[in-house]
C-alpha atoms as a PDB file:
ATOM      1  CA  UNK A   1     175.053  59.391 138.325  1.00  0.00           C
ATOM      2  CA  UNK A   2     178.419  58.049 138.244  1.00  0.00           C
ATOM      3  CA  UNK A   3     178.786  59.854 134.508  1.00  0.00           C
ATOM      4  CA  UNK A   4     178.017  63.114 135.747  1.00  0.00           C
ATOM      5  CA  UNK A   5     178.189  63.530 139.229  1.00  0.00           C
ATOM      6  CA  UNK A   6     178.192  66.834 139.974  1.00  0.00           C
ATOM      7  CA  UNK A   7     175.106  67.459 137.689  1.00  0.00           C
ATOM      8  CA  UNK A   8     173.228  65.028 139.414  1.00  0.00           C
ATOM      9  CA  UNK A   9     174.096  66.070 142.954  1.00  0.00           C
ATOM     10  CA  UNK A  10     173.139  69.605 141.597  1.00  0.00           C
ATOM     11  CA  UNK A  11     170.010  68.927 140.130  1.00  0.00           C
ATOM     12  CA  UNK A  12     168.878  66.209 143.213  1.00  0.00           C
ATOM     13  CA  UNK A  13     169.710  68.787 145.731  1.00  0.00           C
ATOM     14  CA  UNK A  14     168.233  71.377 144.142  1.00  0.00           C
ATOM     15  CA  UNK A  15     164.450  69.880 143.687  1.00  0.00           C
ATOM     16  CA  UNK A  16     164.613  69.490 147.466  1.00  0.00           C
ATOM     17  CA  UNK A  17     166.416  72.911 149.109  1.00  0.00           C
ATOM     18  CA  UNK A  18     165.023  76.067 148.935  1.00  0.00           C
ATOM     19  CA  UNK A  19     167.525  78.959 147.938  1.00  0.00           C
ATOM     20  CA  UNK A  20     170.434  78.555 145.911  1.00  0.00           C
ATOM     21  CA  UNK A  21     173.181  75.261 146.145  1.00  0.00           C
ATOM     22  CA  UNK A  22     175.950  77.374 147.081  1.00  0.00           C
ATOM     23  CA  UNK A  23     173.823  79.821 149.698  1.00  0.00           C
ATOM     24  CA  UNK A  24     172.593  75.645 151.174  1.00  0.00           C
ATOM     25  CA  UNK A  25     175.928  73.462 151.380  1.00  0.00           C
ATOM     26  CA  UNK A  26     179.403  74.570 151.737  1.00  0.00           C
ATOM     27  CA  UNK A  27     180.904  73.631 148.514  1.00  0.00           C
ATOM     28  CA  UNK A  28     182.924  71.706 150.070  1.00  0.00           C
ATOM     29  CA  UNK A  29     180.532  69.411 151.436  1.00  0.00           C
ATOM     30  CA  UNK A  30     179.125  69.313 147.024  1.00  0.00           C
ATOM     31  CA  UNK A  31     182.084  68.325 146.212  1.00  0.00           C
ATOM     32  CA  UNK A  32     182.629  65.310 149.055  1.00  0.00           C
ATOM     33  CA  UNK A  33     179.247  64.016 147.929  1.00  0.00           C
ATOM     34  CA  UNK A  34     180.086  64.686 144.241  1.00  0.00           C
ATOM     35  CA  UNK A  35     183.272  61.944 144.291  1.00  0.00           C
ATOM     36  CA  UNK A  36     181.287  59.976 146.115  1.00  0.00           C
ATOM     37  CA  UNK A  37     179.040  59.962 143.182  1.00  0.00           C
ATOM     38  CA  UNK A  38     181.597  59.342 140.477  1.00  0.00           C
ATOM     39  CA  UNK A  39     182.775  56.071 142.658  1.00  0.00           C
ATOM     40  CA  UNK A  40     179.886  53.588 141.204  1.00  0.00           C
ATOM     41  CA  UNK A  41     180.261  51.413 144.297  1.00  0.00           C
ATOM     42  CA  UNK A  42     179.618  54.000 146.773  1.00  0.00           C
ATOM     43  CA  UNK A  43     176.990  56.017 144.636  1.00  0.00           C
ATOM     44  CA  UNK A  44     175.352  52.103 145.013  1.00  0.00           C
ATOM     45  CA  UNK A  45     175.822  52.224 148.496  1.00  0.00           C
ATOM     46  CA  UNK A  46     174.620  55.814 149.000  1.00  0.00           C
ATOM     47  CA  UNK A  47     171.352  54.636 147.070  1.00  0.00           C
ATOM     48  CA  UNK A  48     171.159  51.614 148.938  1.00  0.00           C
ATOM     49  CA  UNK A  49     171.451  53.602 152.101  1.00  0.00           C
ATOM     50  CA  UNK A  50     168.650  55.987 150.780  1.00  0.00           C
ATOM     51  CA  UNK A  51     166.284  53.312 150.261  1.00  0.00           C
ATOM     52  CA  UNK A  52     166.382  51.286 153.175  1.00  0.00           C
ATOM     53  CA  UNK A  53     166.441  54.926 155.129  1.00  0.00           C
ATOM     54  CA  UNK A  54     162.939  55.534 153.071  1.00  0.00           C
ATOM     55  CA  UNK A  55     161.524  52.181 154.182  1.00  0.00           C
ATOM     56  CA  UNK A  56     161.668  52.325 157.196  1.00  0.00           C
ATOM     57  CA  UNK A  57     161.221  56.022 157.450  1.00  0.00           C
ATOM     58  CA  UNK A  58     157.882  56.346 155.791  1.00  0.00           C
ATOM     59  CA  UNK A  59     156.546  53.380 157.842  1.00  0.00           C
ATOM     60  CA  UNK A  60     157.449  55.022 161.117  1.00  0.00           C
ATOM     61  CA  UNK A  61     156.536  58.188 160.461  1.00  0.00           C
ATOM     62  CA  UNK A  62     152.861  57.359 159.037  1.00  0.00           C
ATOM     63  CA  UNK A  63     152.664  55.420 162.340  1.00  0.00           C
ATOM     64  CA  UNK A  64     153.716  58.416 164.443  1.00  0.00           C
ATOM     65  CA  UNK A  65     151.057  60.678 162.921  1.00  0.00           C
ATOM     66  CA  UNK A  66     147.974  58.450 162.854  1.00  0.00           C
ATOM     67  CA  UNK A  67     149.011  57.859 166.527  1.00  0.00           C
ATOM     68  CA  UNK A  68     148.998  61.766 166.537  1.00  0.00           C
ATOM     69  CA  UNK A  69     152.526  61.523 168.440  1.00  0.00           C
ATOM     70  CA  UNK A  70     154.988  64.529 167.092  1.00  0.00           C
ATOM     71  CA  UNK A  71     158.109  65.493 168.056  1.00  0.00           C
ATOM     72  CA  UNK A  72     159.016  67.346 171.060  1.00  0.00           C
ATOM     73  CA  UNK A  73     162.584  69.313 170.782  1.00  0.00           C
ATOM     74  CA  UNK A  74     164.160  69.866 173.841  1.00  0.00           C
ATOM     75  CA  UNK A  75     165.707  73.286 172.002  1.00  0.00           C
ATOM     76  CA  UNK A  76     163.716  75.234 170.081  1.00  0.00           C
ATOM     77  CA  UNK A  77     165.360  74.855 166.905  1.00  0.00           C
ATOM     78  CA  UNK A  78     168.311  73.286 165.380  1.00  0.00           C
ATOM     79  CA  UNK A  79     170.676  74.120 162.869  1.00  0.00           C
ATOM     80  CA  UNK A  80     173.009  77.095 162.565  1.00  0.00           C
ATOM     81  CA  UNK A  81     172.806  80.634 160.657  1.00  0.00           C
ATOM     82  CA  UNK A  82     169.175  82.040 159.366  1.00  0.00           C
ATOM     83  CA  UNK A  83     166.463  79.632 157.762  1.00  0.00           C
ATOM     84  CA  UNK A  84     167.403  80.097 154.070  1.00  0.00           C
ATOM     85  CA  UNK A  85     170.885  81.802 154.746  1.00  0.00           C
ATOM     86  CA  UNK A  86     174.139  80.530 154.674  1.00  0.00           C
ATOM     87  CA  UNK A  87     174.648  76.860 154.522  1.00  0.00           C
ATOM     88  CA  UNK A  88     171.286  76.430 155.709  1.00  0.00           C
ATOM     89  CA  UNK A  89     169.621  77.460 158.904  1.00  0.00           C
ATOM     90  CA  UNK A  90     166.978  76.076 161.585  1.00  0.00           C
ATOM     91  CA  UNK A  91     164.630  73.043 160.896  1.00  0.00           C
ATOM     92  CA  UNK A  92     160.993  73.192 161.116  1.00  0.00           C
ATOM     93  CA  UNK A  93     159.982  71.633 164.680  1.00  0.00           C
ATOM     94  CA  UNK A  94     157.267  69.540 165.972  1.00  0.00           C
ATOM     95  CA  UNK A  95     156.229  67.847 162.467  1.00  0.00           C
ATOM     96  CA  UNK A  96     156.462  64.309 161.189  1.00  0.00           C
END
């Protein structure tokens, strides 16, 4: 990671957005997260973050649905600009 940053960043982000990077993320945003990367202390604690995030995430979540509980937005949708467009768009609401 800390090698190539930017790669990495590209090709982890990309697996898990639909559209193109630069359509997704404000480049400016990339390149935040990108020198972040290069830093091998805070790509470490990004990771770390990631992981402990997971956890507990997964747990919770597989909790929530075999309890059949999902969320309940108070708005409709959040997020700015059309699903796919422009630095992203609305979330999907009311799944685990």
């Amino acid at each position: 990671m800390a090698a190539q940053p930017r790669m990495f960043l590209d090709k982890w982000l990309d697996a898990r957005s639909e559209g193109s990077l630069e359509d997704r993320f404000d480049s400016r945003c990339l390149d935040v997260h990108a020198a972040g990367l290069a830093d091998p202390e805070t790509a470490r604690a990004m990771c770390d973050d990631c992981r402990a995030a997971y956890e507990f995430d997964t747990a919770e979540q597989k909790a929530d649905r075999e309890a059949s509980r999902l969320i309940t937005p108070a708005a409709g949708a959040l997020g700015s600009g059309r699903r796919g467009g422009k630095h992203g768009g609305p979330s999907r609401t009311g799944r685990t």
